[in-house]
Protein backbone atom coordinates (compact mmCIF):
# COMPACT_ATOMS: atom_id res chain seq x y z
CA UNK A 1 -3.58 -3.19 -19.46
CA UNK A 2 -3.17 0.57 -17.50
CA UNK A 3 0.25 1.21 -16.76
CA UNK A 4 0.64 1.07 -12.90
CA UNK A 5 1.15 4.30 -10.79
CA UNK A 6 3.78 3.81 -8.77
CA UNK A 7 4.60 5.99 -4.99
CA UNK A 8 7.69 5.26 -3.09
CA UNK A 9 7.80 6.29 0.50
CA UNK A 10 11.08 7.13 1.93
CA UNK A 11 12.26 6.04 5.15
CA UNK A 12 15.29 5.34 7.65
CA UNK A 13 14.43 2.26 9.75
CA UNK A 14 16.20 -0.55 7.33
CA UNK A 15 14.18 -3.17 5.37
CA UNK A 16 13.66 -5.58 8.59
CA UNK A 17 11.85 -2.96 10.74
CA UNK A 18 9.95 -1.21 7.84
CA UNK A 19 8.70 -4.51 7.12
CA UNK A 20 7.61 -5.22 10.87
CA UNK A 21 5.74 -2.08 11.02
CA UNK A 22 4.00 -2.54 7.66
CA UNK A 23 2.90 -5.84 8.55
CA UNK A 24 1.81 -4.99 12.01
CA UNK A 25 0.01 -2.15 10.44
CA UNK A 26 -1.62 -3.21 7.79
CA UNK A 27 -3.19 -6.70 9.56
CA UNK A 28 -5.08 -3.88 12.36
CA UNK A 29 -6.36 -2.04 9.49
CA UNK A 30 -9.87 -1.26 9.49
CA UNK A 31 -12.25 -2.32 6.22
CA UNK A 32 -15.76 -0.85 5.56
CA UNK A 33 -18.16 -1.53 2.73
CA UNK A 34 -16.84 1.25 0.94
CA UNK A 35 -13.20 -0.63 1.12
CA UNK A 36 -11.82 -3.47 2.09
CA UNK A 37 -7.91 -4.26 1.72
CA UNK A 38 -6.73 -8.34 0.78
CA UNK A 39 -3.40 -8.82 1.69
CA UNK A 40 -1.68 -11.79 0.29
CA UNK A 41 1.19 -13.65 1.85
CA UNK A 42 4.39 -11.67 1.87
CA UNK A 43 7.01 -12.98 -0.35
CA UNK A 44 10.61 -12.15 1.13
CA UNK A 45 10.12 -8.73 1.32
CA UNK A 46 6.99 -8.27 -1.08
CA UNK A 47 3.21 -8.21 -0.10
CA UNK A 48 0.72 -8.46 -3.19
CA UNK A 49 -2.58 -7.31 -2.38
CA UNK A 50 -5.93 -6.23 -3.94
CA UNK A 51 -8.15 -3.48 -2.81
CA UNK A 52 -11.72 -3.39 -3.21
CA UNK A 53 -13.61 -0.07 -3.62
CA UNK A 54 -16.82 0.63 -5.09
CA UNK A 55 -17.62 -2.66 -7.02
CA UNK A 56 -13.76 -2.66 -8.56
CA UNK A 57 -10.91 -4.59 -7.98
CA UNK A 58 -7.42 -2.83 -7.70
CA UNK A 59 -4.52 -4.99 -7.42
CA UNK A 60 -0.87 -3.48 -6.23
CA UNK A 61 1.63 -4.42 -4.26
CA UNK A 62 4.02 -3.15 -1.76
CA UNK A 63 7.21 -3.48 -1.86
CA UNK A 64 10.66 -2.68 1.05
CA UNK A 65 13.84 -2.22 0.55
CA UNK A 66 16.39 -0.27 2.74
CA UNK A 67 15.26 2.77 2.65
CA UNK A 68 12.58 2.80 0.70
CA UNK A 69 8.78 1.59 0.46
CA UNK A 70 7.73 0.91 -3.19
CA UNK A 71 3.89 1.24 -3.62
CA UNK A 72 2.34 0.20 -6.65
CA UNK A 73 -1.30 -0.17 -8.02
CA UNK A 74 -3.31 -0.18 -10.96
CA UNK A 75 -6.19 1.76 -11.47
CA UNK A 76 -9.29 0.91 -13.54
CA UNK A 77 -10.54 4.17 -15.58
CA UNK A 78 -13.18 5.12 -13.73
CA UNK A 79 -11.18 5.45 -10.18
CA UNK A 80 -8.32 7.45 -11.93
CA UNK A 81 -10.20 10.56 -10.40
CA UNK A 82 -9.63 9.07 -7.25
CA UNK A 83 -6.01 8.78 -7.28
CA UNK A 84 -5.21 11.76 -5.58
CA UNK A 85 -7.17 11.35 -2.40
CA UNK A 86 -6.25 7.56 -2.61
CA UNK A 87 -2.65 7.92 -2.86
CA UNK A 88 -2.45 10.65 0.27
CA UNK A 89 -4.47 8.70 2.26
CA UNK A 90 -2.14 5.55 1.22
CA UNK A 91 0.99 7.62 1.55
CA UNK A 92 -0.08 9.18 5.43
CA UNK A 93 -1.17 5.21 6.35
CA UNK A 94 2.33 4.36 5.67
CA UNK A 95 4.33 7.20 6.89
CA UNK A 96 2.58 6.75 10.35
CA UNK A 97 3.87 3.37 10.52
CA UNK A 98 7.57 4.26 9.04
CA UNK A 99 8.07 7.10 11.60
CA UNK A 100 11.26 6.63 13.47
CA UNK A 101 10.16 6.33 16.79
């Protein structure tokens, strides 16, 4: 099995809020036929999910603690290429939602 890649997001709201806004977030967030996003039920402060992109399956999960979002996925080989643009575009999502407002 591919070793997950692993981003943590930094942020200063506490677990409860960060959590709020992720949630919020993440249930308003647009899918296309390119990619869709299945979340799974959080789990205390855990959310497994699995997102679909062209014709492959990538499970992760996110993870919040105090100060801290943990995101982790794993990659089939052929969308390792794709891990850059992926992981910015994953990394601006949640930093929109973690800004102290």
């Amino acid at each position: 099995m591919a070793e997950p890649l692993v981003v943590s997001i930094p942020h200063s709201l506490g677990k409860g809020e960060a959590m709020r806004r992720l949630q919020s977030g993440l249930q308003g967030m647009p899918s296309s036929s390119l990619l869709t996003l299945e979340q799974q039920p959080w789990i205390e402060n855990k959310m497994p999910f699995t997102v679909r992109a062209m014709g492959q399956s990538i499970p992760g999960s996110l993870e919040v603690g105090d100060d801290v979002v943990r995101l982790e996925v794993v990659l089939p080989a052929l969308l390792k290429k794709l891990w850059g643009p992926l992981k910015e575009t994953m990394i601006g999502r949640a930093k929109l939602l973690l800004e102290k407002k």
